[in-house]
C-alpha atoms as a PDB file:
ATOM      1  CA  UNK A   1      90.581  10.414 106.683  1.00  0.00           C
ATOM      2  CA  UNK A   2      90.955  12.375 110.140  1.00  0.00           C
ATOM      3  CA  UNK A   3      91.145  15.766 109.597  1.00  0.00           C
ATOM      4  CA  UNK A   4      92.974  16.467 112.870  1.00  0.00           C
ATOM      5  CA  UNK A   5      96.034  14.715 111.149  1.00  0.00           C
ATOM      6  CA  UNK A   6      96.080  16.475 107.878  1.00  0.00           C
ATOM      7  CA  UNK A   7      97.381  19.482 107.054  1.00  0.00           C
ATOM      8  CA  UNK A   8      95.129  22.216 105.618  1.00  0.00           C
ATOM      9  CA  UNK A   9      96.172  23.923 102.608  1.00  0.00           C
ATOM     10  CA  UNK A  10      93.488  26.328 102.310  1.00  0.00           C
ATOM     11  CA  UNK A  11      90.907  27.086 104.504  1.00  0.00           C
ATOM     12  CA  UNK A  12      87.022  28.510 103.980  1.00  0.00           C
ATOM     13  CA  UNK A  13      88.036  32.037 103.473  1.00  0.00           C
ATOM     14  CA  UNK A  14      90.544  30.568 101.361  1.00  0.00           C
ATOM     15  CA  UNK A  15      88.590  28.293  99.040  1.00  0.00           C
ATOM     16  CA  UNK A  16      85.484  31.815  98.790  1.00  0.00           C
ATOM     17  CA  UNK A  17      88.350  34.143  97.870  1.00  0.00           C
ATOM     18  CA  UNK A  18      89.707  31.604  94.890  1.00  0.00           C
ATOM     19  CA  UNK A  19      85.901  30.735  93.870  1.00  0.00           C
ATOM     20  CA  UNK A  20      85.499  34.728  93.348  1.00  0.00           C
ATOM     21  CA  UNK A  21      88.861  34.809  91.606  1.00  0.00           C
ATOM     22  CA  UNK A  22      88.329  32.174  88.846  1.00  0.00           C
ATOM     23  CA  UNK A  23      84.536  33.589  88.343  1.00  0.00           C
ATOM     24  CA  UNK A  24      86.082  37.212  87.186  1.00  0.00           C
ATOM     25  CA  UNK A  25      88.570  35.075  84.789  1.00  0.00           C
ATOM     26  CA  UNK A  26      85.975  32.866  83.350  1.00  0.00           C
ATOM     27  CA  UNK A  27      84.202  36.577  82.588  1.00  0.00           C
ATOM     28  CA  UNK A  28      87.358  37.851  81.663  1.00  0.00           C
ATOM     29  CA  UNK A  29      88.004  34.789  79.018  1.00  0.00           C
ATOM     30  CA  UNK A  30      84.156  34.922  77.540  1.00  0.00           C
ATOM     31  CA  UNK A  31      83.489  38.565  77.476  1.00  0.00           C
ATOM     32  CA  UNK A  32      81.990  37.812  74.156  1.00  0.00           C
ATOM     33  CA  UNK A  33      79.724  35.309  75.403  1.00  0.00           C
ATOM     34  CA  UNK A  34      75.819  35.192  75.923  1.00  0.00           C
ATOM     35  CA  UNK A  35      76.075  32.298  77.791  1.00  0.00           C
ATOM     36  CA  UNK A  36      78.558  30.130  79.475  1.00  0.00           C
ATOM     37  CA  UNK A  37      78.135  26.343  80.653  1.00  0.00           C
ATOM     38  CA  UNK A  38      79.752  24.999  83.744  1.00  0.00           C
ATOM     39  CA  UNK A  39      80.120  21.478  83.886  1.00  0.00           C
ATOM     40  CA  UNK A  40      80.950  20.231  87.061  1.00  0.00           C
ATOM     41  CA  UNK A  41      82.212  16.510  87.786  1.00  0.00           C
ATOM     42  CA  UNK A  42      80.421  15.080  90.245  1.00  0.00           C
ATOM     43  CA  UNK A  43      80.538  15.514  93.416  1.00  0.00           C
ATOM     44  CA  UNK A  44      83.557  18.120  94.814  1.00  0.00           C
ATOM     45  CA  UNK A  45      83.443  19.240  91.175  1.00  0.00           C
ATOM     46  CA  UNK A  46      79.824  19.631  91.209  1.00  0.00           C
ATOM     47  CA  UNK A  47      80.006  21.938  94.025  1.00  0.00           C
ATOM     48  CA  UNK A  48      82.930  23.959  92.794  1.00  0.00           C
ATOM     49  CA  UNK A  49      81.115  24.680  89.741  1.00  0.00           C
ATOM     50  CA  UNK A  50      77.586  25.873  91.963  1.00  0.00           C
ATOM     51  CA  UNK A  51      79.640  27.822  93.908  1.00  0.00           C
ATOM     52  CA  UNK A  52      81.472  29.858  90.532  1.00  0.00           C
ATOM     53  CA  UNK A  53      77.802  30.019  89.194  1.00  0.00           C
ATOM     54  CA  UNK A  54      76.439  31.436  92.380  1.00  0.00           C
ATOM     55  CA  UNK A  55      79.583  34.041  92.392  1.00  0.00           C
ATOM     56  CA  UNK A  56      79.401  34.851  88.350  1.00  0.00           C
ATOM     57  CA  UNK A  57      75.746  35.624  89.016  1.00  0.00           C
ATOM     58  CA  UNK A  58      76.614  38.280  91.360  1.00  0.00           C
ATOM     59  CA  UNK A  59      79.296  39.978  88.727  1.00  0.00           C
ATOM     60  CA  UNK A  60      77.717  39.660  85.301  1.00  0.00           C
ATOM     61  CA  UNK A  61      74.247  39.159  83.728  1.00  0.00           C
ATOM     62  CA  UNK A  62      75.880  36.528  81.610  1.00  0.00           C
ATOM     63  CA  UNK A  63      73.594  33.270  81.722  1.00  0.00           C
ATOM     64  CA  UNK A  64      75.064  30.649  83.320  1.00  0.00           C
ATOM     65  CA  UNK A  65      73.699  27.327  82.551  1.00  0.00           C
ATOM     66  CA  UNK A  66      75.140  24.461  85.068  1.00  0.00           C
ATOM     67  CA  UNK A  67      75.314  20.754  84.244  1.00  0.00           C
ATOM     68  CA  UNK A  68      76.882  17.890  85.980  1.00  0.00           C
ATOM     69  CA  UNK A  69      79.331  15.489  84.280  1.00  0.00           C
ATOM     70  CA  UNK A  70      79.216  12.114  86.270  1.00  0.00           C
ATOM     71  CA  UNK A  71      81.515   9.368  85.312  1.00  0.00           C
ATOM     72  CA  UNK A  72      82.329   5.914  85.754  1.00  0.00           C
ATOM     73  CA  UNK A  73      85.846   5.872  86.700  1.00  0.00           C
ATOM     74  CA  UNK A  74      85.617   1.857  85.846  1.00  0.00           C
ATOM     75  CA  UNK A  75      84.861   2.810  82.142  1.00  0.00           C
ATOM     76  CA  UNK A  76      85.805   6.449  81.997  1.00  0.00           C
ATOM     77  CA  UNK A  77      85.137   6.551  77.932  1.00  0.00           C
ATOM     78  CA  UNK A  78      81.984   5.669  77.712  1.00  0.00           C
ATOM     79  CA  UNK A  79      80.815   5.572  81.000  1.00  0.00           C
ATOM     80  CA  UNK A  80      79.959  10.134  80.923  1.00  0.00           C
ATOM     81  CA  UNK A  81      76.252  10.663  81.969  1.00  0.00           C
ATOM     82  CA  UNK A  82      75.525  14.448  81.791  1.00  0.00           C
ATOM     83  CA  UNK A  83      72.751  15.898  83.489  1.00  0.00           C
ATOM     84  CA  UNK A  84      70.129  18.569  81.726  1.00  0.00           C
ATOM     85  CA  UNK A  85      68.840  19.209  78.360  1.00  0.00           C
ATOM     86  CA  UNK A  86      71.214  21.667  77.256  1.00  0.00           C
ATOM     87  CA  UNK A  87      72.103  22.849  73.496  1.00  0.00           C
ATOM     88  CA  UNK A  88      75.966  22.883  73.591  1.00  0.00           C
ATOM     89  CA  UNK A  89      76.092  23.837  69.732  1.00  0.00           C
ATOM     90  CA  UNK A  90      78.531  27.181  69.363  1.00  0.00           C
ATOM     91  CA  UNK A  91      78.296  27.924  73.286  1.00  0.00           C
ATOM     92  CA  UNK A  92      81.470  27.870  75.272  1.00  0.00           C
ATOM     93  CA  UNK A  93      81.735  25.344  77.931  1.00  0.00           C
ATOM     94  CA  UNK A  94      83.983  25.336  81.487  1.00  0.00           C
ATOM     95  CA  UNK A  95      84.485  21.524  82.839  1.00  0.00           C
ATOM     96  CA  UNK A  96      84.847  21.947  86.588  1.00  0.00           C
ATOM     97  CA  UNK A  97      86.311  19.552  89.066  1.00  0.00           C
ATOM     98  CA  UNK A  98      88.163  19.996  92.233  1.00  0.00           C
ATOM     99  CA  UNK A  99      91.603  18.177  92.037  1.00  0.00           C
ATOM    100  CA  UNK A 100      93.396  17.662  88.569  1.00  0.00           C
ATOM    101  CA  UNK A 101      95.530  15.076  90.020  1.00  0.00           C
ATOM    102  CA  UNK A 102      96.593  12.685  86.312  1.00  0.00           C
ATOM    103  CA  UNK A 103      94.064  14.559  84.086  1.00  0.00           C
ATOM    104  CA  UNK A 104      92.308  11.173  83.575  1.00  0.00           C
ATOM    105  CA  UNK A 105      88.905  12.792  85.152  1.00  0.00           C
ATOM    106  CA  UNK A 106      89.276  15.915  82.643  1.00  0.00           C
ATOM    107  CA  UNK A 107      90.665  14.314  79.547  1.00  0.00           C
ATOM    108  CA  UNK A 108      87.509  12.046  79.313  1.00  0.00           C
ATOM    109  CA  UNK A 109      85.004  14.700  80.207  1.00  0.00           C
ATOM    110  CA  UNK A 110      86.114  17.334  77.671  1.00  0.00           C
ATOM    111  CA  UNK A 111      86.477  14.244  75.198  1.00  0.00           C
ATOM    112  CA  UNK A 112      83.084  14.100  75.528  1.00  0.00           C
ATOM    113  CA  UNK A 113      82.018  17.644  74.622  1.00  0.00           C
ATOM    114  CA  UNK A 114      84.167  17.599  71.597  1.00  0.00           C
ATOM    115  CA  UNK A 115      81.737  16.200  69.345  1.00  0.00           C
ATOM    116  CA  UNK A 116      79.057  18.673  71.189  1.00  0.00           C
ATOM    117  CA  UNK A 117      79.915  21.767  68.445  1.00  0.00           C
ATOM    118  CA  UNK A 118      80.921  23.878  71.368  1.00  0.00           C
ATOM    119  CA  UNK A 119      82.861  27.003  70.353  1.00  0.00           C
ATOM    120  CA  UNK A 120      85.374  26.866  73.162  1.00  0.00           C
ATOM    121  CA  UNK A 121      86.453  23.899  75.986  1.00  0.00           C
ATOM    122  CA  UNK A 122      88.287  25.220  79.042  1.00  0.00           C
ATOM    123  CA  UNK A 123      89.034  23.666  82.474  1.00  0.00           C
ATOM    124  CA  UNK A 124      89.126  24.986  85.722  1.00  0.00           C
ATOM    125  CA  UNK A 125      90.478  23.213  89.032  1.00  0.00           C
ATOM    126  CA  UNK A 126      90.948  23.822  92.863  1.00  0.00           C
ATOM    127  CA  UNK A 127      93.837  22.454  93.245  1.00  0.00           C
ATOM    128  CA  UNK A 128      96.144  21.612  90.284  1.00  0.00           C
ATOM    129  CA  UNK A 129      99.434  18.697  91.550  1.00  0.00           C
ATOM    130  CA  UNK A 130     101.090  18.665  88.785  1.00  0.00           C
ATOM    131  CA  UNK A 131     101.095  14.601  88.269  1.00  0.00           C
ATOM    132  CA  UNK A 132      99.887  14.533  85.046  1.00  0.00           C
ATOM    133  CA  UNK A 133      99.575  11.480  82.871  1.00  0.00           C
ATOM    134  CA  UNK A 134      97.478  12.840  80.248  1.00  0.00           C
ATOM    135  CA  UNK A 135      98.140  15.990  78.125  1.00  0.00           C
ATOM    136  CA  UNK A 136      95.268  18.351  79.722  1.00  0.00           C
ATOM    137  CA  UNK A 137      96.058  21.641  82.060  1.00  0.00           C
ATOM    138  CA  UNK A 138      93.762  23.322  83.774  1.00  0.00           C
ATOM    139  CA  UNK A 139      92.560  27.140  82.724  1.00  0.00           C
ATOM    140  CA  UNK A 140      91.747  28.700  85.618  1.00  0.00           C
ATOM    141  CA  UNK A 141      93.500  26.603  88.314  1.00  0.00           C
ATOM    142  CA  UNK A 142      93.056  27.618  92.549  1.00  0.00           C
ATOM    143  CA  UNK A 143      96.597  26.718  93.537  1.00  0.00           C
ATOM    144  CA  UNK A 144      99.324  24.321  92.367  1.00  0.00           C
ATOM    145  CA  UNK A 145     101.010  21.942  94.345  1.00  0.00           C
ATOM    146  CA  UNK A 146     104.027  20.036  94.298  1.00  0.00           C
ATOM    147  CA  UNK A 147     103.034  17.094  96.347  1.00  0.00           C
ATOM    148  CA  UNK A 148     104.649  13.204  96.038  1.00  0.00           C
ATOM    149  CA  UNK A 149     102.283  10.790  94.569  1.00  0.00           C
ATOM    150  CA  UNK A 150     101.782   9.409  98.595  1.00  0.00           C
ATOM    151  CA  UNK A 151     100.227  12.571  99.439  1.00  0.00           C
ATOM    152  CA  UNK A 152      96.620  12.457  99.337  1.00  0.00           C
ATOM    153  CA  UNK A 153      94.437  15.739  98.698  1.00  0.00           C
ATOM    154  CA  UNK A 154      91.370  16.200 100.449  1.00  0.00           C
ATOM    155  CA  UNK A 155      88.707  18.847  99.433  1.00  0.00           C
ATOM    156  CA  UNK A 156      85.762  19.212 101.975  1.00  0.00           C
ATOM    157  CA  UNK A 157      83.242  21.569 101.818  1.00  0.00           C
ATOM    158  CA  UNK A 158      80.699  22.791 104.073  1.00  0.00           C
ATOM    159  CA  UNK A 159      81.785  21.507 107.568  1.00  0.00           C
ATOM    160  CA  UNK A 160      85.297  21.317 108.197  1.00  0.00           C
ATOM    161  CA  UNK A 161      85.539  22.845 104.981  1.00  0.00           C
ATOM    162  CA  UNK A 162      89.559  23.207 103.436  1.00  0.00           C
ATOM    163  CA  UNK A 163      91.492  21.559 101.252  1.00  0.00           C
ATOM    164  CA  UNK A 164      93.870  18.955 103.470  1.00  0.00           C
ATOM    165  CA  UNK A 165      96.927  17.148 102.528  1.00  0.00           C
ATOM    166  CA  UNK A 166      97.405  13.762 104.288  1.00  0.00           C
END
């Protein structure tokens, strides 16, 4: 994808100010919580969810326990790996990723944690287009788009970090 030809949606300063945003309402949402798991879907997810855990950690003594969710989008149902040795029983959970685009991605992954004994399943999303397929919505969502299923949405982060729409 060339950058040059895309347009951005939301730049660095952009992408900080929602991270900060969706950390106070996951605190808001589990102010009864000792802990709080972020599962991130690897990779963009992944790094959504390190950068809510890094911003949470600034704003609450909460722990914050951070797995990765990897999936095989071949064989999404059984095909979940999840990093860590972590005890999900009566813990609330956030799955992380950056576009929910059908809710394919999400569906499967919080499939997964519902035989886990977790108290509470929520989602939270960059950008949320609206082209769902599967019944799933995001919790704590970035922005919403109306785009046409052409459009293509980009998330980069670190260099030439934005969220594009090609």
């Amino acid at each position: 994808m060339k950058l040059d030809s895309s347009k951005i949606i939301l730049k660095s300063s952009d992408i900080s100010y929602t991270v900060r945003r969706i950390a106070y309402q996951i605190l808001e949402t589990n102010l009864e919580e000792e802990s709080i798991i972020l599962a991130g879907v690897y990779k963009n997810g992944s790094v959504f969810a390190d950068r809510i855990k890094s911003e949470l950690k600034k704003i609450s003594p909460v722990k914050i326990e951070l797995i990765e969710i990897t999936i095989d989008k071949k064989n999404q149902q059984s095909g979940i790996k999840v990093t860590g040795n972590i005890v999900f029983k009566n813990k609330s959970i956030v799955v992380i990723d950056d576009v929910l685009n059908t809710g394919k991605t999400l569906i499967h992954s919080t499939n997964y944690f519902l035989s886990k004994g977790l108290k509470k399943i929520q989602t939270a999303v960059l950008v949320n287009r609206n082209h769902k397929i599967y019944p799933i919505k995001a919790d704590f969502k970035g922005i919403s788009l109306s785009t046409s299923i052409k459009e293509h949405i980009s998330v980069v982060f670190n260099k030439n970090e934005g969220v594009y729409l090609s």
